[in-house]
PDB file of N, CA and C in Angstrom:
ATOM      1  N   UNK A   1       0.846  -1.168   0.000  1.00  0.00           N
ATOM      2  CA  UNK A   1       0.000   0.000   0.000  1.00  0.00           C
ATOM      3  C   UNK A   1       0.895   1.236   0.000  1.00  0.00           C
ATOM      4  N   UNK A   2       0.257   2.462  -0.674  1.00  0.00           N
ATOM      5  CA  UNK A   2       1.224   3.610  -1.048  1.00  0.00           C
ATOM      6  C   UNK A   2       0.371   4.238  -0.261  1.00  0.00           C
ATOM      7  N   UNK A   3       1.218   5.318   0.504  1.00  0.00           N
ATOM      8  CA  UNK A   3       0.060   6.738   0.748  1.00  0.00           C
ATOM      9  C   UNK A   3       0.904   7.781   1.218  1.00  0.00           C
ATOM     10  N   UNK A   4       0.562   8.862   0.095  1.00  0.00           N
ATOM     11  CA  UNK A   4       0.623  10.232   0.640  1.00  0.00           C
ATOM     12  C   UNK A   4       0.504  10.533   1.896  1.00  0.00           C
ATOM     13  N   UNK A   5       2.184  11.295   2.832  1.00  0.00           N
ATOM     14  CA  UNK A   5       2.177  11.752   3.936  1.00  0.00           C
ATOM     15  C   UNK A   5       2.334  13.413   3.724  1.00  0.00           C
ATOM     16  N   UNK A   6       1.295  14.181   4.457  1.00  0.00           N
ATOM     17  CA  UNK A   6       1.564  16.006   4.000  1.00  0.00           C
ATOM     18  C   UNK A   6       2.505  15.523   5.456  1.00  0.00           C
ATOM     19  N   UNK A   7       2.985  17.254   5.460  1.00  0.00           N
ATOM     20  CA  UNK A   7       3.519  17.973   6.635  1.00  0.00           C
ATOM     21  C   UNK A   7       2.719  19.230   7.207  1.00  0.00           C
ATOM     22  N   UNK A   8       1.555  19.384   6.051  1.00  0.00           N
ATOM     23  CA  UNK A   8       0.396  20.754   6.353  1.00  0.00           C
ATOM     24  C   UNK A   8      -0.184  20.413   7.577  1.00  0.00           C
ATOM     25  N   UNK A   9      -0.826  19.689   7.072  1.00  0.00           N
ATOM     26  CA  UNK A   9      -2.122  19.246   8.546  1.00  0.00           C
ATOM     27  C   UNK A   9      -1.721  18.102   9.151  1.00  0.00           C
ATOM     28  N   UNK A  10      -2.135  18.181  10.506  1.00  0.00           N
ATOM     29  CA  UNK A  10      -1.848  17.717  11.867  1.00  0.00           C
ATOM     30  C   UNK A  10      -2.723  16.713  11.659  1.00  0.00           C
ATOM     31  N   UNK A  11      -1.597  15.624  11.679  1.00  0.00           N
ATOM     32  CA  UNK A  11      -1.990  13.807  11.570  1.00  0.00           C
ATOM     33  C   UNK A  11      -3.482  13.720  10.217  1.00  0.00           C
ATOM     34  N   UNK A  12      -2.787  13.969   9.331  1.00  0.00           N
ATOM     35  CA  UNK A  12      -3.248  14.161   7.990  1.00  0.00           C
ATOM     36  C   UNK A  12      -3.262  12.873   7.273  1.00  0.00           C
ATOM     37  N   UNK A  13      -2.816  11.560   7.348  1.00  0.00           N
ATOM     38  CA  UNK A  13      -2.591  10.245   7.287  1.00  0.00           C
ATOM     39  C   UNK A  13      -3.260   9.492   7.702  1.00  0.00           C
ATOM     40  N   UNK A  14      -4.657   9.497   7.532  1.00  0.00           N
ATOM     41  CA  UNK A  14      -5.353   8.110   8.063  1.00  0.00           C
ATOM     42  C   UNK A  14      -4.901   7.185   6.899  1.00  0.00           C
ATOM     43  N   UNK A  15      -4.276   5.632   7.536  1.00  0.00           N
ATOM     44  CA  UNK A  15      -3.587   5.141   6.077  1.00  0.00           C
ATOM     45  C   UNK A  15      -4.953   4.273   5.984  1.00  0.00           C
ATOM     46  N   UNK A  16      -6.257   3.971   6.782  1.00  0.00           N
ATOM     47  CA  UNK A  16      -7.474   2.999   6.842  1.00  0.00           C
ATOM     48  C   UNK A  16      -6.689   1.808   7.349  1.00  0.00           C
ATOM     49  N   UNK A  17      -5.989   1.437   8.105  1.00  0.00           N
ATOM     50  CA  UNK A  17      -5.495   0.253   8.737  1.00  0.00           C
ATOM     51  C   UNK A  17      -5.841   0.521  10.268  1.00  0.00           C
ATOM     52  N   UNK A  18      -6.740  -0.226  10.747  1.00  0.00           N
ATOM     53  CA  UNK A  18      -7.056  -0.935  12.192  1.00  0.00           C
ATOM     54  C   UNK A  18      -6.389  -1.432  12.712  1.00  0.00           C
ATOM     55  N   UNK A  19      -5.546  -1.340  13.749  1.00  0.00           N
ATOM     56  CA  UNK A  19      -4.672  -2.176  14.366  1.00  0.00           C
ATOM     57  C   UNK A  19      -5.296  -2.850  15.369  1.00  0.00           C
ATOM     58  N   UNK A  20      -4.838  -4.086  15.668  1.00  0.00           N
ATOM     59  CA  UNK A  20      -5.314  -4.817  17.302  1.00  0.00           C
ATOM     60  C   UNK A  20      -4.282  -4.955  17.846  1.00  0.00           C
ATOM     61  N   UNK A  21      -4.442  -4.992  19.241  1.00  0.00           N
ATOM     62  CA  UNK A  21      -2.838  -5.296  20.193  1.00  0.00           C
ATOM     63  C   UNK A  21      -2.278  -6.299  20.094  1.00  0.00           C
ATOM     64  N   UNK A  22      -1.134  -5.975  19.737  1.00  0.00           N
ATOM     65  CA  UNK A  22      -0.307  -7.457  19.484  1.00  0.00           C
ATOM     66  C   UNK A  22      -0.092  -7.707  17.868  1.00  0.00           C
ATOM     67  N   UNK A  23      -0.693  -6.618  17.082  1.00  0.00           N
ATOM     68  CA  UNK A  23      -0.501  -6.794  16.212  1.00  0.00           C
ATOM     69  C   UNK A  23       1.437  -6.570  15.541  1.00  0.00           C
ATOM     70  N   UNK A  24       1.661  -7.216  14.413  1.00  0.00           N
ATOM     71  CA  UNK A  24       2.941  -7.152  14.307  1.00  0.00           C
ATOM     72  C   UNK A  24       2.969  -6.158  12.720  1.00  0.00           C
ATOM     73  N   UNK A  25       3.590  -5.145  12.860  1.00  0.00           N
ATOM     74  CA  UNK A  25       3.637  -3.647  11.928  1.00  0.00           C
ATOM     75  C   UNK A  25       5.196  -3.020  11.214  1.00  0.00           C
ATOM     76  N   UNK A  26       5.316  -3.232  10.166  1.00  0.00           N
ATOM     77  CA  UNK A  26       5.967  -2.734   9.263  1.00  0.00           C
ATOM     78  C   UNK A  26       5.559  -2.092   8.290  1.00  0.00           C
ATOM     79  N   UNK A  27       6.819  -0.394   8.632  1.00  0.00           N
ATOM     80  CA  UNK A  27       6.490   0.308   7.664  1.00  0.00           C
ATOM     81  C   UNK A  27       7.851   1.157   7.180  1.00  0.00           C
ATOM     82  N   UNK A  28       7.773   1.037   6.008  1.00  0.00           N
ATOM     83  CA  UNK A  28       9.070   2.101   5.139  1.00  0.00           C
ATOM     84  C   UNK A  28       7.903   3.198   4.359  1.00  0.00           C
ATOM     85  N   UNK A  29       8.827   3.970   4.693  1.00  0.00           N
ATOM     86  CA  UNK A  29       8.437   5.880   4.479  1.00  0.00           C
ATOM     87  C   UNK A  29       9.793   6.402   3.438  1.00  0.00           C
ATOM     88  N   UNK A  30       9.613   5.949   2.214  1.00  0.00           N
ATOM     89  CA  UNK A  30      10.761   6.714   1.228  1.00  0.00           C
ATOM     90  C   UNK A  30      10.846   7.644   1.226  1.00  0.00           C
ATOM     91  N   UNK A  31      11.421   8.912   0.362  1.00  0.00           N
ATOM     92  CA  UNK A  31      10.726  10.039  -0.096  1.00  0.00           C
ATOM     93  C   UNK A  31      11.531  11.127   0.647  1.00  0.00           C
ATOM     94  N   UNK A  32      11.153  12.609   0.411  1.00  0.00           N
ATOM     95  CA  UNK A  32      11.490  13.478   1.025  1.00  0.00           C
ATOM     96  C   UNK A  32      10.221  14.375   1.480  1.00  0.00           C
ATOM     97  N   UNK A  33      10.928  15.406   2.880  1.00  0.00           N
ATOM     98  CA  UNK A  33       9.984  16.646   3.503  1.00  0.00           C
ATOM     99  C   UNK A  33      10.653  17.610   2.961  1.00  0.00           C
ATOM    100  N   UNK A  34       9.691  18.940   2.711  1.00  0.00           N
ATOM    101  CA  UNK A  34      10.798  19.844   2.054  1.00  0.00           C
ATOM    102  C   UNK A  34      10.307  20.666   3.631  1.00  0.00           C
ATOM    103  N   UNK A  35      11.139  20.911   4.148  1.00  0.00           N
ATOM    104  CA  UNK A  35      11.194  21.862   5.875  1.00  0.00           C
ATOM    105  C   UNK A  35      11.282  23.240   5.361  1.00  0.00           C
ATOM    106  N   UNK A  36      12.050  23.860   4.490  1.00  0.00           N
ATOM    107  CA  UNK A  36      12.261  25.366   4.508  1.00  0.00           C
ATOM    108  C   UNK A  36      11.784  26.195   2.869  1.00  0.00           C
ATOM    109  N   UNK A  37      11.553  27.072   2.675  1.00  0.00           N
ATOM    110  CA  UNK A  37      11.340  27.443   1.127  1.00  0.00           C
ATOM    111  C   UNK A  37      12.914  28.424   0.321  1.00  0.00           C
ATOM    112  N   UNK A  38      13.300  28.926   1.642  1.00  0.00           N
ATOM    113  CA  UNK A  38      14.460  29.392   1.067  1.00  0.00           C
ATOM    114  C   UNK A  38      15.799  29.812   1.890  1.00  0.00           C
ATOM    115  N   UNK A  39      16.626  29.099   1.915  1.00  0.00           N
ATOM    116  CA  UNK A  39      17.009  28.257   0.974  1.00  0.00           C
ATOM    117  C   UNK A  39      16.034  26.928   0.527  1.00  0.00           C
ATOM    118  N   UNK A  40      15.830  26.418  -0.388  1.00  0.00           N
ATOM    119  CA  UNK A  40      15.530  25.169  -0.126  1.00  0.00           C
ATOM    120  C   UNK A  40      16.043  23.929   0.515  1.00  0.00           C
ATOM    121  N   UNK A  41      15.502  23.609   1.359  1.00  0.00           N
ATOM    122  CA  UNK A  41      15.892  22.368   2.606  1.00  0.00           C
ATOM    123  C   UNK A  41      14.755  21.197   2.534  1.00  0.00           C
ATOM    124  N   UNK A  42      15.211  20.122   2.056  1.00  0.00           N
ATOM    125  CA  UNK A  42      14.881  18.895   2.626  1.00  0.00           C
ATOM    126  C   UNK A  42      15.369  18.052   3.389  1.00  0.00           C
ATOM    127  N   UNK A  43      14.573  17.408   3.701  1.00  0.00           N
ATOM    128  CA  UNK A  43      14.885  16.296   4.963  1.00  0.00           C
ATOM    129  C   UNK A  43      14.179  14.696   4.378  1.00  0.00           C
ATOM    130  N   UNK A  44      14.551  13.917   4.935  1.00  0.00           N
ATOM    131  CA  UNK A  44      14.389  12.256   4.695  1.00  0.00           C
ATOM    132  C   UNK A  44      13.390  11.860   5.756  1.00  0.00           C
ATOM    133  N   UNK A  45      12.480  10.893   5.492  1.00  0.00           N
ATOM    134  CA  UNK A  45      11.454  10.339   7.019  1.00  0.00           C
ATOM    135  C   UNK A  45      12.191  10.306   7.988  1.00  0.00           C
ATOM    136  N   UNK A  46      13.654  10.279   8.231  1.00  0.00           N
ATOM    137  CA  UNK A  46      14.728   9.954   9.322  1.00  0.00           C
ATOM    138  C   UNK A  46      14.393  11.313   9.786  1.00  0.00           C
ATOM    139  N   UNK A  47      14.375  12.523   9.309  1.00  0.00           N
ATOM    140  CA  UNK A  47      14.253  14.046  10.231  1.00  0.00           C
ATOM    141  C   UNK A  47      15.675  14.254  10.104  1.00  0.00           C
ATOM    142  N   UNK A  48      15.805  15.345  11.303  1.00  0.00           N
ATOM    143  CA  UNK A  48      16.958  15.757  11.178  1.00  0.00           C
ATOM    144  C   UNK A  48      17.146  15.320  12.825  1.00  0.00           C
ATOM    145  N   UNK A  49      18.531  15.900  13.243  1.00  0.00           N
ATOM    146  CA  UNK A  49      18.756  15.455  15.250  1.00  0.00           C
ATOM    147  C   UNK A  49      18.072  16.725  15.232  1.00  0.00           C
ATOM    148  N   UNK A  50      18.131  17.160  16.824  1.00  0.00           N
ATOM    149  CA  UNK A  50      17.490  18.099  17.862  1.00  0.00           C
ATOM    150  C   UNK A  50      18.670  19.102  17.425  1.00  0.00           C
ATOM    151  N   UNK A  51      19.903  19.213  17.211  1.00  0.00           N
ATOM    152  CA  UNK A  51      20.780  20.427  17.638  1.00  0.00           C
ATOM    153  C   UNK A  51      20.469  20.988  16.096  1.00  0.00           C
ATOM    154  N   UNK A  52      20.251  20.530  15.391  1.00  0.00           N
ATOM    155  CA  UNK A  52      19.987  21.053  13.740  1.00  0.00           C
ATOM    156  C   UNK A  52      18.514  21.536  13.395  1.00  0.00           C
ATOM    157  N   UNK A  53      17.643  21.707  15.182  1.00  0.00           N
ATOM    158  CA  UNK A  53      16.311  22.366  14.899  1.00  0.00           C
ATOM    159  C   UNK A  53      16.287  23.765  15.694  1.00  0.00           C
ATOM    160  N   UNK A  54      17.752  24.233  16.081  1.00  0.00           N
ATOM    161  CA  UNK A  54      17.515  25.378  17.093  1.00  0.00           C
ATOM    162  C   UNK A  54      17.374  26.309  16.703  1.00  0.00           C
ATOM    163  N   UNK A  55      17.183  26.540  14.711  1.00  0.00           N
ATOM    164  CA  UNK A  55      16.738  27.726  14.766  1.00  0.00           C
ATOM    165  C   UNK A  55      14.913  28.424  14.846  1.00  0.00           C
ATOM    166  N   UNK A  56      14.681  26.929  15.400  1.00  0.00           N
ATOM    167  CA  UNK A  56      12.804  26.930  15.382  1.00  0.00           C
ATOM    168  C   UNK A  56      12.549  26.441  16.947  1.00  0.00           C
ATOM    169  N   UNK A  57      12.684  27.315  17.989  1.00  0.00           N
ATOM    170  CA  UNK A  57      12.824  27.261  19.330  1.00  0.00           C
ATOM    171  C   UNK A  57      11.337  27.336  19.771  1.00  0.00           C
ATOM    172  N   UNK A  58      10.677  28.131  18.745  1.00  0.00           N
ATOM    173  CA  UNK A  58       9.342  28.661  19.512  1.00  0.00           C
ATOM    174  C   UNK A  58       8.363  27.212  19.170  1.00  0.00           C
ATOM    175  N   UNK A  59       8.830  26.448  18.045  1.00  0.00           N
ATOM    176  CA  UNK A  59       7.904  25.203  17.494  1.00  0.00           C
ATOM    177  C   UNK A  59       6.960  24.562  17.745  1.00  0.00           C
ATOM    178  N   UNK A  60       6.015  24.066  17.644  1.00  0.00           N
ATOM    179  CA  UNK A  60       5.283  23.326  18.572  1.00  0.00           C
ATOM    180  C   UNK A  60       5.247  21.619  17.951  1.00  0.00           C
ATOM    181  N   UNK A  61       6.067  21.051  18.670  1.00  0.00           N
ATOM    182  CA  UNK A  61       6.395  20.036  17.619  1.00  0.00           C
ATOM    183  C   UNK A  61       5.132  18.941  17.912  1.00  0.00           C
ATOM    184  N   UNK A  62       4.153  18.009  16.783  1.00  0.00           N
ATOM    185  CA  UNK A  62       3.274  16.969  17.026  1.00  0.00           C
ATOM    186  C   UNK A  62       4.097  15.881  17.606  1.00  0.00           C
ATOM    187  N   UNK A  63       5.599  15.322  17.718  1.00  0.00           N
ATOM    188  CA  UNK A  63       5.666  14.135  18.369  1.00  0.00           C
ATOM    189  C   UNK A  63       7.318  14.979  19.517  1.00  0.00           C
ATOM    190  N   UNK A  64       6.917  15.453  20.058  1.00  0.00           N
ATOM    191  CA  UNK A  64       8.301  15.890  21.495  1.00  0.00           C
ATOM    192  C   UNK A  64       9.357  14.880  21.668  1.00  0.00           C
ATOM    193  N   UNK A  65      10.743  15.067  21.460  1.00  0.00           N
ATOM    194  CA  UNK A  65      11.465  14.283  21.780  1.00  0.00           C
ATOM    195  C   UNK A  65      11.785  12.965  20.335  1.00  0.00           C
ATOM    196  N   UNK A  66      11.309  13.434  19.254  1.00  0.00           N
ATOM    197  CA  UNK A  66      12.084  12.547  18.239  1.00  0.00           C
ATOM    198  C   UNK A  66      12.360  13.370  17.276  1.00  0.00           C
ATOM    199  N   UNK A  67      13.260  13.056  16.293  1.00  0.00           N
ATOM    200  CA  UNK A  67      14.411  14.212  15.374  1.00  0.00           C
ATOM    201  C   UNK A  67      12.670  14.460  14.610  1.00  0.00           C
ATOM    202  N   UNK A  68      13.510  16.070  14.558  1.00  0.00           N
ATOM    203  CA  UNK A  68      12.381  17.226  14.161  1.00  0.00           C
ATOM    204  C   UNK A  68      12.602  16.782  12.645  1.00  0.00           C
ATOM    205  N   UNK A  69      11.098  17.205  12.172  1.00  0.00           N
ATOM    206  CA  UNK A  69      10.954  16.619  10.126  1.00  0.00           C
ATOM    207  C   UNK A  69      10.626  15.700  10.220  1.00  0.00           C
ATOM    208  N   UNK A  70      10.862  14.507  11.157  1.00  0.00           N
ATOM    209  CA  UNK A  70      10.564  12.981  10.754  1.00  0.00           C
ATOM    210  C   UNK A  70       9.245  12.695  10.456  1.00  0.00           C
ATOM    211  N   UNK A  71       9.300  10.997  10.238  1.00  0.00           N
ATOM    212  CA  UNK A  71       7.895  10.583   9.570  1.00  0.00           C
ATOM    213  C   UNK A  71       7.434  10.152  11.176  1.00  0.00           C
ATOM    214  N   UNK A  72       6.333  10.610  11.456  1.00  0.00           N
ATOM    215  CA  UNK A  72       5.777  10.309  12.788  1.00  0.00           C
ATOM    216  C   UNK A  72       4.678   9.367  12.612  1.00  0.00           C
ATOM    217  N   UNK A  73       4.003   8.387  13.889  1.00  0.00           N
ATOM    218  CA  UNK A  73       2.849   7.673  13.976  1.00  0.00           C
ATOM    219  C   UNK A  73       2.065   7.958  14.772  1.00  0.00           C
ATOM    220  N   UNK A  74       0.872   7.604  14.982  1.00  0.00           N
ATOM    221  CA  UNK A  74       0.306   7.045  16.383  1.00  0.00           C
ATOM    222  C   UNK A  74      -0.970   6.054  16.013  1.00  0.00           C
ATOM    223  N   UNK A  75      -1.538   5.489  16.926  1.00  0.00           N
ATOM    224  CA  UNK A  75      -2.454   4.318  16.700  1.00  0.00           C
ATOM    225  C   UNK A  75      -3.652   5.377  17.572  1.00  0.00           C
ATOM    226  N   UNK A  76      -4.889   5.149  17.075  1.00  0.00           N
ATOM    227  CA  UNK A  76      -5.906   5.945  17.079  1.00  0.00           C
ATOM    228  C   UNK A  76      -6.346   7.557  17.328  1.00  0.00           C
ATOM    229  N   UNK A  77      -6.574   8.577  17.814  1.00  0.00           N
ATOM    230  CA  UNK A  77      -7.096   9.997  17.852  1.00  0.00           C
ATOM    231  C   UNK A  77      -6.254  10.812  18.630  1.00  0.00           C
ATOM    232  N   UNK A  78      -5.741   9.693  19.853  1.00  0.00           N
ATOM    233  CA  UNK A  78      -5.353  10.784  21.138  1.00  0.00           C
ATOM    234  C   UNK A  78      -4.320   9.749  21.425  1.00  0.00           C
ATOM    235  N   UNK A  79      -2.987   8.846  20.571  1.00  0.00           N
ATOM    236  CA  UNK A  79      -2.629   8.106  21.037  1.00  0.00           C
ATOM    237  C   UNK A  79      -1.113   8.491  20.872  1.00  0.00           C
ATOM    238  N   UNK A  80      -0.325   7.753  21.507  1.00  0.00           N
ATOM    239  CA  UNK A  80       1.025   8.697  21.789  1.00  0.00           C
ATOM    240  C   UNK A  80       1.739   8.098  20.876  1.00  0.00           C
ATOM    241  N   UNK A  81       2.603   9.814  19.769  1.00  0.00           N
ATOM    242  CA  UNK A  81       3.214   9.784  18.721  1.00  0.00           C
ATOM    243  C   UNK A  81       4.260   9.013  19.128  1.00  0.00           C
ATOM    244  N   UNK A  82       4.796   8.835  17.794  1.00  0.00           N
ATOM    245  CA  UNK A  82       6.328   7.625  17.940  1.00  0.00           C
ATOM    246  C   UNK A  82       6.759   7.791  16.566  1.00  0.00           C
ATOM    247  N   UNK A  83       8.161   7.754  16.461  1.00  0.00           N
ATOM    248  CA  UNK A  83       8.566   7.672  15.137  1.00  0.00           C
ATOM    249  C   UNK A  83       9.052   6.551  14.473  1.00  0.00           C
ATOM    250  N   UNK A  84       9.060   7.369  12.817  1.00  0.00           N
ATOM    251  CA  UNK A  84       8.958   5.984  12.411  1.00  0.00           C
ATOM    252  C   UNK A  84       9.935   5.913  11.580  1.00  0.00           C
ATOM    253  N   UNK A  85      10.517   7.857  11.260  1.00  0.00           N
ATOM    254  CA  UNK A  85      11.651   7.285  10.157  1.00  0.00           C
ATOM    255  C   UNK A  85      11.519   7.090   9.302  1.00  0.00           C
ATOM    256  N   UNK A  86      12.753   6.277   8.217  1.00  0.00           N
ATOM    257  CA  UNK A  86      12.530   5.438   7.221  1.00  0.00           C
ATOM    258  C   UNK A  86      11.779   3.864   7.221  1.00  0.00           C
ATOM    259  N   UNK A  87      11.924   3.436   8.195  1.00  0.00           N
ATOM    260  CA  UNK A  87      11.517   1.987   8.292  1.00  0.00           C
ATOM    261  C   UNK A  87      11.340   1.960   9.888  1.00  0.00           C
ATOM    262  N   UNK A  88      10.230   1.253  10.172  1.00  0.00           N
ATOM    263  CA  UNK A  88       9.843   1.227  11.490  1.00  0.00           C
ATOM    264  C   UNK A  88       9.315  -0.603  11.705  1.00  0.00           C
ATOM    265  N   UNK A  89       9.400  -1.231  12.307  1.00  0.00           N
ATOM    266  CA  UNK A  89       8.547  -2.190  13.042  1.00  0.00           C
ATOM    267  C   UNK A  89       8.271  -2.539  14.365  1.00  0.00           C
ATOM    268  N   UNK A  90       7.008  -2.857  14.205  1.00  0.00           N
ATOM    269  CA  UNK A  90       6.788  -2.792  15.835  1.00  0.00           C
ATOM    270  C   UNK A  90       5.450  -3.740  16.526  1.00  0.00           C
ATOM    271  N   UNK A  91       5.144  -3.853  17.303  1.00  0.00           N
ATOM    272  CA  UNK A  91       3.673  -4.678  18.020  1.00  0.00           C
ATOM    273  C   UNK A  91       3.346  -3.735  18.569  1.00  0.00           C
ATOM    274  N   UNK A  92       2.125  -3.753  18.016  1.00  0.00           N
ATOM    275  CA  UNK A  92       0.925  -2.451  18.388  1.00  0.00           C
ATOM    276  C   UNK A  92       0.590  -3.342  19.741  1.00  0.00           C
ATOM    277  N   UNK A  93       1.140  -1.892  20.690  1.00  0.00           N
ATOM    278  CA  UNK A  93       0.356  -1.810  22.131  1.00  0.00           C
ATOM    279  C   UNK A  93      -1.128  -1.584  22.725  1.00  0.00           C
ATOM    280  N   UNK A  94      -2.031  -0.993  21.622  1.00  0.00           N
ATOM    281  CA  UNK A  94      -3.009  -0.621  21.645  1.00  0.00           C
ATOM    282  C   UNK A  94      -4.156  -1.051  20.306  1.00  0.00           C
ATOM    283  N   UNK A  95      -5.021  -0.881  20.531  1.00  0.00           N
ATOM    284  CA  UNK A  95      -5.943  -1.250  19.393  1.00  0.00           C
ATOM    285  C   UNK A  95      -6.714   0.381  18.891  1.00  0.00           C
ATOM    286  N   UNK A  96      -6.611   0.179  17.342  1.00  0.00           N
ATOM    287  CA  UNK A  96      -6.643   1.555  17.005  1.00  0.00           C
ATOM    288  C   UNK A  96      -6.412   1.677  15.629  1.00  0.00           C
ATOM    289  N   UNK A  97      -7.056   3.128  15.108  1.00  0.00           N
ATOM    290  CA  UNK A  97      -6.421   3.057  13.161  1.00  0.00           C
ATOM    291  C   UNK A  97      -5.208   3.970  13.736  1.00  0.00           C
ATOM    292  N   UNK A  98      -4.552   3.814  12.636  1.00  0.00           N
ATOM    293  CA  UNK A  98      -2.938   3.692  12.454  1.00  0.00           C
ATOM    294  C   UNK A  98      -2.780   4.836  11.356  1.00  0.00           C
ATOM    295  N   UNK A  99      -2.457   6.107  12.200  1.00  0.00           N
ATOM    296  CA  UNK A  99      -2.383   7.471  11.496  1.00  0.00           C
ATOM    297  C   UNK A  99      -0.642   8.304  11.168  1.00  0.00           C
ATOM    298  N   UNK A 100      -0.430   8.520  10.190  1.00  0.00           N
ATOM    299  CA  UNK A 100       0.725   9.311  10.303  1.00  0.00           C
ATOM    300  C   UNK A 100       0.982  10.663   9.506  1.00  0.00           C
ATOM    301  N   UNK A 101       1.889  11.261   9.602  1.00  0.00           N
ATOM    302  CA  UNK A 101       2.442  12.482   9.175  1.00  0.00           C
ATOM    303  C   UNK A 101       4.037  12.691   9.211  1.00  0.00           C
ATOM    304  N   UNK A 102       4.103  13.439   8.698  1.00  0.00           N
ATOM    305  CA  UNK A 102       5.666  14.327   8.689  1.00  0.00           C
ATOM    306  C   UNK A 102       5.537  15.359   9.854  1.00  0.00           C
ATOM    307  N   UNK A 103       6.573  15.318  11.042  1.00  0.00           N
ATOM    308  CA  UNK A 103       6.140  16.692  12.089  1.00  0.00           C
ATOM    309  C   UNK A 103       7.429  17.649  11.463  1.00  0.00           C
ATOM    310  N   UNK A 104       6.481  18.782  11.771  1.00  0.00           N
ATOM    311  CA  UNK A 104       6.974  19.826  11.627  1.00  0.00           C
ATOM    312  C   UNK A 104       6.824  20.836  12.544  1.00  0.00           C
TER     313      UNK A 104
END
């Protein structure tokens, strides 16, 4: 399955996948974020580290504490982000659809 991730809107990625707990989840996120308009700056689902986001202090970042730009997740509405990078796998802790984005 392919799907368009924005960086506009906040958890903009319903991919229509239901997860149940215990479920077992793999996902690769190719592609690029474009973060800045000028210069032009992109970034990879990997993001960038924390010391290469200090010139955006005031930010309000959707997932706290994982490299800023990345490809982010979470499993249902109000469920706690996690990243995912280029390639992620994992066992869903929770039961839930399975939403993502690019944070910015």
């Amino acid at each position: 399955m392919s799907l368009p991730v924005s960086s506009e809107a906040p958890w903009s990625a319903d991919t229509g996948i239901d997860l149940n707990i215990g479920d077992h989840v793999s996902i690769a996120a190719p592609g690029q974020v474009q973060v800045s308009r000028a210069p032009l700056t992109v970034a990879t689902p990997n993001g960038q580290p924390w010391n290469n986001c200090a010139n955006t202090p005031n930010k309000s970042w959707s997932a706290p504490g994982v490299n800023c730009w990345s490809s982010v997740g979470r499993i249902g509405s109000t469920g706690e982000p996690f990243e995912v990078g280029s390639v992620r796998t994992f066992t869903a802790p929770v039961s839930g659809r399975l939403i993502s984005r690019h944070q910015r």
